[in-house]
Protein backbone atom coordinates (compact mmCIF):
# COMPACT_ATOMS: atom_id res chain seq x y z
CA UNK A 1 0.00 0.00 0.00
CA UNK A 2 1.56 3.49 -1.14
CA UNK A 3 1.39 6.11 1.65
CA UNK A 4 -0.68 8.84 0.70
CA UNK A 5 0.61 12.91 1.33
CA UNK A 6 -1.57 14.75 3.33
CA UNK A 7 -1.85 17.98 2.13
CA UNK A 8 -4.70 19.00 4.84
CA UNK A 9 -1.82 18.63 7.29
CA UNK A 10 1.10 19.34 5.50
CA UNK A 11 -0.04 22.98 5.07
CA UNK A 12 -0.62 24.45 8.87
CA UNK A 13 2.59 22.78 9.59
CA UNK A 14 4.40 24.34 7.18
CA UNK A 15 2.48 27.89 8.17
CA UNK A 16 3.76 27.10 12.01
CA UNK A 17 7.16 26.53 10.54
CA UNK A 18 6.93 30.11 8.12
CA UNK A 19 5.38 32.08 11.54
CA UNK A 20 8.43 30.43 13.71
CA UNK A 21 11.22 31.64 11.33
CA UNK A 22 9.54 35.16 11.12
CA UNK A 23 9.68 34.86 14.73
CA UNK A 24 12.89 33.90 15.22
CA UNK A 25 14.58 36.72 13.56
CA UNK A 26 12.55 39.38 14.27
CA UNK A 27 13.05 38.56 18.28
CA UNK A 28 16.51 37.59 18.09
CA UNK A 29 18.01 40.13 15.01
CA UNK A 30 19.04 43.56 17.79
CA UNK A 31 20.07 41.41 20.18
CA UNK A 32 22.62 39.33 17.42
CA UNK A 33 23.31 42.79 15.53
CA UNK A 34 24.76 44.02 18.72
CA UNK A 35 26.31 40.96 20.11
CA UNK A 36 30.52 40.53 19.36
CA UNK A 37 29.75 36.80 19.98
CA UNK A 38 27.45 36.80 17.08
CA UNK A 39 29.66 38.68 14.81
CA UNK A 40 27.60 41.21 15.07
CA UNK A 41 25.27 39.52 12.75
CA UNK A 42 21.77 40.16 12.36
CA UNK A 43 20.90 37.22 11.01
CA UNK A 44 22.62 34.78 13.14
CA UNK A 45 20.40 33.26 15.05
CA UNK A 46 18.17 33.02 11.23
CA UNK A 47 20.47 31.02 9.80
CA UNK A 48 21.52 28.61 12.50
CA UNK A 49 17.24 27.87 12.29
CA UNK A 50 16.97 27.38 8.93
CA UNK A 51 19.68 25.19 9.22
CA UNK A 52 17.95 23.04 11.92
CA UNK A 53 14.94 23.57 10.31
CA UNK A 54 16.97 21.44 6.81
CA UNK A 55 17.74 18.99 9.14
CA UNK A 56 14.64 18.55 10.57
CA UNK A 57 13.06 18.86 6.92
CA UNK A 58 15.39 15.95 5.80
CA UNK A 59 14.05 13.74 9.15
CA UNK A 60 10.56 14.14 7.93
CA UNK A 61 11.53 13.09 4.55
CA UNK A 62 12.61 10.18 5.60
CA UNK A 63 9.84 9.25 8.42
CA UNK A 64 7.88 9.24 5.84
CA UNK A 65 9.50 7.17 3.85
CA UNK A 66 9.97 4.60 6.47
CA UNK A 67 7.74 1.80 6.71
CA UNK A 68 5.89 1.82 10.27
CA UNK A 69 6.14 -2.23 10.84
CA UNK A 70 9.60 -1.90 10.86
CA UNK A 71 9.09 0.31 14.07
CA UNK A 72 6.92 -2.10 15.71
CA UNK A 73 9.91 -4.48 16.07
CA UNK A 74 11.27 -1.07 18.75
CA UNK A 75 8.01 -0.04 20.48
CA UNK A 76 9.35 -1.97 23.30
CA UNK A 77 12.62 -0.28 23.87
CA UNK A 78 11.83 2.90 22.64
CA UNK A 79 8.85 3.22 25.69
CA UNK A 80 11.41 1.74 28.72
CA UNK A 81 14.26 4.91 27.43
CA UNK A 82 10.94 7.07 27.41
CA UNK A 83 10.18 6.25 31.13
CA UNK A 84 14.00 6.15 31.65
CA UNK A 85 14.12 9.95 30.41
């Protein structure tokens, strides 16, 4: 069975991810600007999140992907290092 993209979803998550970036720089851009451990870069903080945000882009790509039975194989595991955390 071919996993189907849903669009329904897909779109408020990707206008949570457009509202965090604006976000992001516009709280963080005086404080970098006038910060020597920023390099007095405005958009600092902006591109270290857009760079998580690739990385985190790539991860969905490939949940996706993924088939969930191979998971099931983990559920075990994965909840005992839940409760350990």
């Amino acid at each position: 069975m071919k996993k189907k993209f849903d669009t329904f979803l897909f779109i408020p998550i990707l206008a949570l991810v457009a509202y965090g970036v604006v976000m992001i720089f516009s709280a963080s851009s005086p404080t970098a600007a006038l910060s020597p451990a920023c390099n007095n870069d405005p958009f600092f903080f902006l591109k270290r999140h857009l760079l998580w945000l690739g990385v985190g882009l790539v991860a969905m790509v490939f949940a996706f992907k993924m088939n969930l039975r191979w998971w099931k194989k983990f559920t075990l595991p994965i909840i005992a290092i839940t409760f350990g955390l």
